[in-house]
C-alpha atoms as a PDB file:
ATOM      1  CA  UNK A   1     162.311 114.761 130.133  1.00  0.00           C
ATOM      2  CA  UNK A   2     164.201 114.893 133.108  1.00  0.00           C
ATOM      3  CA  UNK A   3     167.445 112.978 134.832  1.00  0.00           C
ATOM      4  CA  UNK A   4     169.142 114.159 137.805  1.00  0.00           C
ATOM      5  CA  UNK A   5     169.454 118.334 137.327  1.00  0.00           C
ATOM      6  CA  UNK A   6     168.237 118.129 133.478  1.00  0.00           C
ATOM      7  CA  UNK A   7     165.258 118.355 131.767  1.00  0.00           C
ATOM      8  CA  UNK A   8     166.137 119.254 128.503  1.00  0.00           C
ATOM      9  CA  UNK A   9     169.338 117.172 128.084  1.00  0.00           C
ATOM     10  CA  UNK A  10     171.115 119.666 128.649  1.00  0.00           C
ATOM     11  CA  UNK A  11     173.833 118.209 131.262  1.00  0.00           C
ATOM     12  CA  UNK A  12     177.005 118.109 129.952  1.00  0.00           C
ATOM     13  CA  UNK A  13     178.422 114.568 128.955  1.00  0.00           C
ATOM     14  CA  UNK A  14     181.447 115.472 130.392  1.00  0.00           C
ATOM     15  CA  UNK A  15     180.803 117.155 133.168  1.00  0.00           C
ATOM     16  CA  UNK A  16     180.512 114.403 135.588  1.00  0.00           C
ATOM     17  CA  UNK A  17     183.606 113.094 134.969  1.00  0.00           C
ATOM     18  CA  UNK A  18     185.058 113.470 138.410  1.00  0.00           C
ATOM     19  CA  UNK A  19     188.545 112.995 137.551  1.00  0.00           C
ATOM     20  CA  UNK A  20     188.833 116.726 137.110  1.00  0.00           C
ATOM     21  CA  UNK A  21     186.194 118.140 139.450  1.00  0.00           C
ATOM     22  CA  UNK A  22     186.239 116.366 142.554  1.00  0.00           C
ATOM     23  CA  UNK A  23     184.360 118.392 145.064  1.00  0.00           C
ATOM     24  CA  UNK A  24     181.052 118.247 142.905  1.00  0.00           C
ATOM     25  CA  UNK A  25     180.372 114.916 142.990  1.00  0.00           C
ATOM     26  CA  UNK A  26     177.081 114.318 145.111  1.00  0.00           C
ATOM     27  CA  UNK A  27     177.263 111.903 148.289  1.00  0.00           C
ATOM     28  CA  UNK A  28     174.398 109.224 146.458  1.00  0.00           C
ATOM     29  CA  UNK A  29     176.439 109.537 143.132  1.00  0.00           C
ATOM     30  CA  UNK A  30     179.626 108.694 145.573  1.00  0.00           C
ATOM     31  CA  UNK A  31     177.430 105.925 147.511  1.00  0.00           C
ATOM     32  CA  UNK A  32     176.069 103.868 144.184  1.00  0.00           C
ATOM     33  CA  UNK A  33     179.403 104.238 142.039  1.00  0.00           C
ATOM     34  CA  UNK A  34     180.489 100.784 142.814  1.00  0.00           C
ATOM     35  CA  UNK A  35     176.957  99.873 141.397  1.00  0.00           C
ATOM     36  CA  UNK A  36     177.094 100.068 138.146  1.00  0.00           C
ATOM     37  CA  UNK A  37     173.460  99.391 136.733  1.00  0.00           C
ATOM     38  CA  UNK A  38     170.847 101.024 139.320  1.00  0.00           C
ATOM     39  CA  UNK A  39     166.973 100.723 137.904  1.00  0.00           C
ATOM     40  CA  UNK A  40     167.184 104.378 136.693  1.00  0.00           C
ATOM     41  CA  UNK A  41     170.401 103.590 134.823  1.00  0.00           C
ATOM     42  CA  UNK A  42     168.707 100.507 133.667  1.00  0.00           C
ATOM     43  CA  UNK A  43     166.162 102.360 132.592  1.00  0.00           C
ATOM     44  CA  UNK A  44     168.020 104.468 130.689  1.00  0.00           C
ATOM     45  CA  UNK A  45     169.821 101.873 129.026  1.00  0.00           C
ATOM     46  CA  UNK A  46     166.325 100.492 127.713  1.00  0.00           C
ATOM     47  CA  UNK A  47     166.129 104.152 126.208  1.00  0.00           C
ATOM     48  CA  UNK A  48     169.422 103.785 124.305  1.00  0.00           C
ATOM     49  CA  UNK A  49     168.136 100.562 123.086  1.00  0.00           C
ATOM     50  CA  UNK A  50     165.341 101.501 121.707  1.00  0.00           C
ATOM     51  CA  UNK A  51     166.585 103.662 119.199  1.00  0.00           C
ATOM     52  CA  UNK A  52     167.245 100.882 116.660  1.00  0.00           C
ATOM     53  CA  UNK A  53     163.498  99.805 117.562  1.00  0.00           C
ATOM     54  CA  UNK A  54     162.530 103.465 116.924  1.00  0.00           C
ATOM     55  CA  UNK A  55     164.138 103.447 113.169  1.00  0.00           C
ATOM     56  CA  UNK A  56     163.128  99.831 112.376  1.00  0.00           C
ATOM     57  CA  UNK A  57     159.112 100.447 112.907  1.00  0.00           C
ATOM     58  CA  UNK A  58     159.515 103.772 111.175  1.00  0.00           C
ATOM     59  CA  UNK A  59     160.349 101.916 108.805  1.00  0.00           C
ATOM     60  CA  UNK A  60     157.408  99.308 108.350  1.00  0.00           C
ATOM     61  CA  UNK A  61     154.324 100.283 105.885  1.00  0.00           C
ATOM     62  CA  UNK A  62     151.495  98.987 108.209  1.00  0.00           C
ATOM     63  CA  UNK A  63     148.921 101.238 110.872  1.00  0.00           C
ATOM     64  CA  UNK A  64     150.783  99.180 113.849  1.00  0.00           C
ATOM     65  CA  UNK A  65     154.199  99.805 112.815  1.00  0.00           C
ATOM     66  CA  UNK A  66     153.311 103.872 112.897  1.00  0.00           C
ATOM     67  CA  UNK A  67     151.405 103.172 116.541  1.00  0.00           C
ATOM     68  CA  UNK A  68     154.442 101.597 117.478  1.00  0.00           C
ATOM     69  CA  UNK A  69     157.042 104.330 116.543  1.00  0.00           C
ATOM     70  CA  UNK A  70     155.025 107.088 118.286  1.00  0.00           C
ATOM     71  CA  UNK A  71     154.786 104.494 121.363  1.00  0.00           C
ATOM     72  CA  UNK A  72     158.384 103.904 121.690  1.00  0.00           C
ATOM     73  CA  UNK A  73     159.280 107.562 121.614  1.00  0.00           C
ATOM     74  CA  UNK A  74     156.507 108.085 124.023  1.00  0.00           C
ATOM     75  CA  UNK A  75     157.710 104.920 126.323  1.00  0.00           C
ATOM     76  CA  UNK A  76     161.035 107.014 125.590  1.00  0.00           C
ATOM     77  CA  UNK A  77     159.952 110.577 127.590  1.00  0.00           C
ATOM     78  CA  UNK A  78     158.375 108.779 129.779  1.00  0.00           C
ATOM     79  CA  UNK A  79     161.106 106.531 131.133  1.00  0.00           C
ATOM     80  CA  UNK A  80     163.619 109.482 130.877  1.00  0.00           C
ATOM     81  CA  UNK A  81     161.352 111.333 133.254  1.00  0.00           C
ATOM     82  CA  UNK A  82     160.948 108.522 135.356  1.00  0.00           C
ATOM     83  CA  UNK A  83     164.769 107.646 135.596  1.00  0.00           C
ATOM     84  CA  UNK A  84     165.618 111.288 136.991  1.00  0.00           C
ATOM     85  CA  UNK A  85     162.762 110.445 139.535  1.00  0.00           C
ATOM     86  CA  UNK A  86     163.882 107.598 141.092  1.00  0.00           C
ATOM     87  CA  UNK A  87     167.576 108.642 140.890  1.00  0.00           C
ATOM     88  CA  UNK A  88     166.365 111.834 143.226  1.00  0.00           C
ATOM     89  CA  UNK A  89     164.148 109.556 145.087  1.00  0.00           C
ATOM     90  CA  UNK A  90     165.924 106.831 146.293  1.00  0.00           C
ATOM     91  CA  UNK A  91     169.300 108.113 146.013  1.00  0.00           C
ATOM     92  CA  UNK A  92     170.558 106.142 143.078  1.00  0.00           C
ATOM     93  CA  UNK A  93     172.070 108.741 141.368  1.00  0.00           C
ATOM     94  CA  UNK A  94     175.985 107.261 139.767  1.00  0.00           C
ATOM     95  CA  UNK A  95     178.504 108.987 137.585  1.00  0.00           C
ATOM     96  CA  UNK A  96     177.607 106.488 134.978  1.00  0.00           C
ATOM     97  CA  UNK A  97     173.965 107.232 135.181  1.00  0.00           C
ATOM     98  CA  UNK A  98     174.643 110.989 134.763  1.00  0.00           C
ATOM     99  CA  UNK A  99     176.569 110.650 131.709  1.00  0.00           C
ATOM    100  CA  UNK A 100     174.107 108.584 129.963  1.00  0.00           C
ATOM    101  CA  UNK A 101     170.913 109.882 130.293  1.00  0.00           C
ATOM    102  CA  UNK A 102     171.770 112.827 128.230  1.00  0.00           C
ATOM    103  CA  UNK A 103     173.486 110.752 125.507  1.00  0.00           C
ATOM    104  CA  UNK A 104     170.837 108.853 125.212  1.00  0.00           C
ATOM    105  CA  UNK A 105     167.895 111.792 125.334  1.00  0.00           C
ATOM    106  CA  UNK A 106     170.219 113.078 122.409  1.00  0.00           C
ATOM    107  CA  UNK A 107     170.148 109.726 120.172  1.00  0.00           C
ATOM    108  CA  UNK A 108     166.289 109.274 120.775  1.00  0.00           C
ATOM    109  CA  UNK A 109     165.334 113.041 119.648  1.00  0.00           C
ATOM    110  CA  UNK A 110     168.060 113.128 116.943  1.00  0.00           C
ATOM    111  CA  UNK A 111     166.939 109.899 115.569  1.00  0.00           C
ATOM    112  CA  UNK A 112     163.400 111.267 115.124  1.00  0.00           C
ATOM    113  CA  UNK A 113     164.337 114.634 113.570  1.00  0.00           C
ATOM    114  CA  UNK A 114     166.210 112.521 110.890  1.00  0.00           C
ATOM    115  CA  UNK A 115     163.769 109.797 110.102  1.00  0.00           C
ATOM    116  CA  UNK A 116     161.287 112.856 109.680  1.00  0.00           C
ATOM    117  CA  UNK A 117     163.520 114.466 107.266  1.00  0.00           C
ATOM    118  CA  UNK A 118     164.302 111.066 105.420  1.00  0.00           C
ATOM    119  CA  UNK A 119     160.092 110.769 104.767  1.00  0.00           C
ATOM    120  CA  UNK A 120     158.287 113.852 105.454  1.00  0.00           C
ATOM    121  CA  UNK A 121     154.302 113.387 106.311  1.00  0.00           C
ATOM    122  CA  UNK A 122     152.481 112.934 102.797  1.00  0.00           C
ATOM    123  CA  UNK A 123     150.390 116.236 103.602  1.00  0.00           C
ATOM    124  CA  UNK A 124     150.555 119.226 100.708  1.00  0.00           C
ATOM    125  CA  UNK A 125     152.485 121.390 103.029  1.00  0.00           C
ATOM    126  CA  UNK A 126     155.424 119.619 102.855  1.00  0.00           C
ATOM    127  CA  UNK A 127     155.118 118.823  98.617  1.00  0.00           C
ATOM    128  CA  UNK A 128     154.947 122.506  98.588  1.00  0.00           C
ATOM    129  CA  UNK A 129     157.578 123.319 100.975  1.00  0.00           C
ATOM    130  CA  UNK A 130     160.187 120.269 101.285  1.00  0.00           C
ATOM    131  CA  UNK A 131     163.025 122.159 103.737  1.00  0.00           C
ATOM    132  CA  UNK A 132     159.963 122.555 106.227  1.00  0.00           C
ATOM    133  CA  UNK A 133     161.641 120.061 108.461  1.00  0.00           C
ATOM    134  CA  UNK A 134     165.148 119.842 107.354  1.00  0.00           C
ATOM    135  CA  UNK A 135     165.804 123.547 108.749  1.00  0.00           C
ATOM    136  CA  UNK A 136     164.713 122.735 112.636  1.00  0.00           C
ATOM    137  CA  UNK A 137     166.388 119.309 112.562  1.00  0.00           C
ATOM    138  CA  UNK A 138     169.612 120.995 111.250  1.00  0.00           C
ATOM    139  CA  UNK A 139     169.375 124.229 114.385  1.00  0.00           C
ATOM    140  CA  UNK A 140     168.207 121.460 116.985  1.00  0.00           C
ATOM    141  CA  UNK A 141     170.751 118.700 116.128  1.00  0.00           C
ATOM    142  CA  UNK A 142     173.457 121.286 115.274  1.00  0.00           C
ATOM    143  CA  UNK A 143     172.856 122.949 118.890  1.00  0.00           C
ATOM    144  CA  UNK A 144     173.210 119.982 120.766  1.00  0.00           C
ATOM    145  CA  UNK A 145     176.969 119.552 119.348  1.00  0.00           C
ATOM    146  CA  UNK A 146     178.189 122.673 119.985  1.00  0.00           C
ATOM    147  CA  UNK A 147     176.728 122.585 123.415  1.00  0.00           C
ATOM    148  CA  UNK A 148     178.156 119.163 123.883  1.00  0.00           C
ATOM    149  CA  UNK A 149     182.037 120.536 122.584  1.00  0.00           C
ATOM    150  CA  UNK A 150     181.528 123.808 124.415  1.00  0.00           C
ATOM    151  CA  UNK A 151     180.756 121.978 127.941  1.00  0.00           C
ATOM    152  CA  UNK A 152     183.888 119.180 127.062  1.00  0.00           C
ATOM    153  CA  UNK A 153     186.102 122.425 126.805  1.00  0.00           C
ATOM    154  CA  UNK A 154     184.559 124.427 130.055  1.00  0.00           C
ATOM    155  CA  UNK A 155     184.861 121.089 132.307  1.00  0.00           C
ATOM    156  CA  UNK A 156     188.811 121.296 131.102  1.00  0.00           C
ATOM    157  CA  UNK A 157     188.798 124.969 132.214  1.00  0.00           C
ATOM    158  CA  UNK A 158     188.029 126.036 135.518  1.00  0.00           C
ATOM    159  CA  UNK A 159     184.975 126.011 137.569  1.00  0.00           C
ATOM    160  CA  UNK A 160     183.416 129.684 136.480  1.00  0.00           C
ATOM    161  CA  UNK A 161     183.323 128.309 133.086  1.00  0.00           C
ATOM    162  CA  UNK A 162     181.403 125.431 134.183  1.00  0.00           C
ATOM    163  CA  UNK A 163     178.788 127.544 136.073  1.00  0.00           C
ATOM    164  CA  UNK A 164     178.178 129.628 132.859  1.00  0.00           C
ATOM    165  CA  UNK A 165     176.797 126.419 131.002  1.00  0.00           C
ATOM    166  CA  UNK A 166     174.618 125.032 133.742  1.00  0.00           C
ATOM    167  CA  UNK A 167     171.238 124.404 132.937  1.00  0.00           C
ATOM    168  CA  UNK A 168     168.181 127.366 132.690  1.00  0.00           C
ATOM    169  CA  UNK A 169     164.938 127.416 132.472  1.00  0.00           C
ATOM    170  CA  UNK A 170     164.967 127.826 128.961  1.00  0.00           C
ATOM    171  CA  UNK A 171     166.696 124.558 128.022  1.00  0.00           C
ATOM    172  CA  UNK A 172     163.643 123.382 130.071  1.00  0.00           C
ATOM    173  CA  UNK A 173     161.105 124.811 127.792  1.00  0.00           C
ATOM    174  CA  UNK A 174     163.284 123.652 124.475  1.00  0.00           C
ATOM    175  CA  UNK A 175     163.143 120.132 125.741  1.00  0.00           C
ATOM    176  CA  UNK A 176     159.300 120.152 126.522  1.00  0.00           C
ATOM    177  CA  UNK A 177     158.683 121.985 122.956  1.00  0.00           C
ATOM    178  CA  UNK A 178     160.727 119.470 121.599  1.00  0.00           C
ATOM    179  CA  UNK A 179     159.210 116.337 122.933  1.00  0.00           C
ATOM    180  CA  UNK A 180     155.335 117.617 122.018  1.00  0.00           C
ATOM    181  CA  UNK A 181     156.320 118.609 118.497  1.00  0.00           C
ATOM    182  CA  UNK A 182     158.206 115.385 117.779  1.00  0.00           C
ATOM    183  CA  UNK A 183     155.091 113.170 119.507  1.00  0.00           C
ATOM    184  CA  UNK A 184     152.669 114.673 117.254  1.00  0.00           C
ATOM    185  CA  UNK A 185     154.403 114.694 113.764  1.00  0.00           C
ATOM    186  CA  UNK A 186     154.941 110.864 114.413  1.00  0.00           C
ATOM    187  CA  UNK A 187     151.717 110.310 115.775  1.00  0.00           C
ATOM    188  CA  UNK A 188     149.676 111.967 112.668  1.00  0.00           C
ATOM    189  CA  UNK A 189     151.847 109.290 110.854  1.00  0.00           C
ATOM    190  CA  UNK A 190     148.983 106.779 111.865  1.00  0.00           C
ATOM    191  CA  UNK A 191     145.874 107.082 109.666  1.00  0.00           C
ATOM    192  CA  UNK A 192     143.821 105.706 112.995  1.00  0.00           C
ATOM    193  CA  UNK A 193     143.609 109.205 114.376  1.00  0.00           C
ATOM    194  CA  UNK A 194     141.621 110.568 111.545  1.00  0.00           C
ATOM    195  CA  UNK A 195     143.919 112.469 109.301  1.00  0.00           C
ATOM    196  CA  UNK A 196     146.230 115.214 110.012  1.00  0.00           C
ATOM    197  CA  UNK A 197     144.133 118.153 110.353  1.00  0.00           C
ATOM    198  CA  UNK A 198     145.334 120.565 112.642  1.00  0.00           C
ATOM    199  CA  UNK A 199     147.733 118.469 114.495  1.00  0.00           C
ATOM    200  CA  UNK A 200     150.822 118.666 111.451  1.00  0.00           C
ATOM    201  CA  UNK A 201     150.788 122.433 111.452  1.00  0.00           C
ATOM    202  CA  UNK A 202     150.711 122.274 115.516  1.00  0.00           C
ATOM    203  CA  UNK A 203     153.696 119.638 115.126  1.00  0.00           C
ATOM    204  CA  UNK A 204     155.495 121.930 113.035  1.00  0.00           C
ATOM    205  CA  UNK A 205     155.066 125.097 114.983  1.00  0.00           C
ATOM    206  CA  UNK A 206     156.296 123.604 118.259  1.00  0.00           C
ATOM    207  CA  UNK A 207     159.279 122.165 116.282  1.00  0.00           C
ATOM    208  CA  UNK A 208     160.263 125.362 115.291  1.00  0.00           C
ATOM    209  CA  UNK A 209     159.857 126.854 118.409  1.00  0.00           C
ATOM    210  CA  UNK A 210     162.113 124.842 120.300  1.00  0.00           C
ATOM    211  CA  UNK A 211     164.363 125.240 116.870  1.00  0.00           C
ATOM    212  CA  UNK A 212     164.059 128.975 118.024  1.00  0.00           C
ATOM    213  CA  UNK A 213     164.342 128.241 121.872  1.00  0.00           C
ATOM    214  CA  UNK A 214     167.622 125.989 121.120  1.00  0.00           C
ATOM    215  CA  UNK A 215     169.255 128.391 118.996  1.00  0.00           C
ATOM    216  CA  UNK A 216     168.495 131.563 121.336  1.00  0.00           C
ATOM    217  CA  UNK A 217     169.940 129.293 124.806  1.00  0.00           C
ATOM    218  CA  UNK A 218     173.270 128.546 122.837  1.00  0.00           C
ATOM    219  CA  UNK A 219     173.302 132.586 121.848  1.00  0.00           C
ATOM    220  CA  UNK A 220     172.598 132.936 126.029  1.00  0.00           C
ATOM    221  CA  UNK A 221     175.192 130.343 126.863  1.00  0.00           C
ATOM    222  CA  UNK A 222     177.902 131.809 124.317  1.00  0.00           C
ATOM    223  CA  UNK A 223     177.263 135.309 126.360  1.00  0.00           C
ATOM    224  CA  UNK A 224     177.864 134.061 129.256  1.00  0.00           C
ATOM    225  CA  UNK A 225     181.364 132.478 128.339  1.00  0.00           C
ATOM    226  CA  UNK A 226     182.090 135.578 126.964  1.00  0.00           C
ATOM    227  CA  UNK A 227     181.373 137.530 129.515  1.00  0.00           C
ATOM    228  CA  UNK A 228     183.344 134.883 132.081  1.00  0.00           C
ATOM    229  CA  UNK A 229     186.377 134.901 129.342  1.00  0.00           C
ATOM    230  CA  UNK A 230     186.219 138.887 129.489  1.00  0.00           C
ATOM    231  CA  UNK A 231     186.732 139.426 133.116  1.00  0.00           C
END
């Protein structure tokens, strides 16, 4: 998924908050402050809204109710892709914008991890083994806080604290993990595909992969504070 200089969500909520770090605000995010709602923040917006949608169709016992849910998280990477895009494209990057997009990457993933927890796919694996998803939810959403407290506190530090939570590549690779496992496990929700087969244990695989990539970039990040705090 990807807004301006994130792919993985990974931009700090607080970190374009300019009040503090002046010199780092771009010349389009300067240009398009006064304009509030720019089609990528729009866009965005439409993400944030869709959450409720996303938990409502989940929801629903009926085949188009489970196309829908995998749709809407689908229409959901998409547009977050998209947004980034068009902010780089035509220069309609905002402060607002880059505050957003990340909250609302977070709500859409952290909404699906739950409602996947709340009624695990009626497969044996999961009868047999009922913390299967709980465990990656928990490291995945769990990351995503501390990252989001840790980056509040650098931003209120100094700039070399800052640098040492930018985004890597890895975050990159969590978020694309991420989105594939999460589009799968809904999607074999819908007995249209033909059953489950392969595709659950896929789903689940990914999901604790990125589990594994999310908790190794925090371990990377924490280093790298350390190592800043040290000198």
């Amino acid at each position: 998924m990807g807004a301006e200089n994130k792919i993985d969500g990974d931009v700090d909520w607080h970190k374009n908050d300019r009040q503090n770090q002046p010199p780092s605000v771009s010349p389009s995010m300067q240009n398009h402050d006064s304009k509030l709602l720019t089609l990528p923040t729009i866009l965005t917006l439409g993400r944030v809204a869709a959450v409720p949608l996303l938990v409502a169709t989940f929801y629903v016992d009926s085949w188009w109710a489970r196309t829908a849910t995998t749709s809407i998280f689908v229409a959901a990477a998409i547009t977050d892709w998209l947004d980034g895009y068009l902010a780089r494209k035509m220069k309609l990057g905002t402060v607002f914008g880059a505050f957003l997009d990340p909250v609302a990457d977070k709500l859409m993933v952290a909404a699906a991890l739950i409602l996947l927890c709340s009624r695990p796919l009626e497969v044996a694996m999961f009868r047999e083994v009922p913390w299967l998803f709980t465990v990656p939810a928990i490291a995945i959403i769990g990351r995503e806080i501390t990252m989001s407290a840790v980056r509040e506190w650098a931003a209120s530090q100094n700039t070399r604290l800052l640098e040492a939570v930018a985004v890597n590549n890895l975050g990159k690779w969590k978020t694309a993990t991420q989105m594939i496992s999460l589009t799968i496990l809904l999607a074999t929700r819908d007995s249209s595909l033909g059953g489950p087969g392969i595709l659950v244990p896929s789903g689940v695989l990914l999901l604790y992969i990125s589990a594994g990539l999310s908790v190794w970039s925090l371990a990377i990040y924490m280093s790298k504070i350390w190592k800043v705090l040290l000198k």
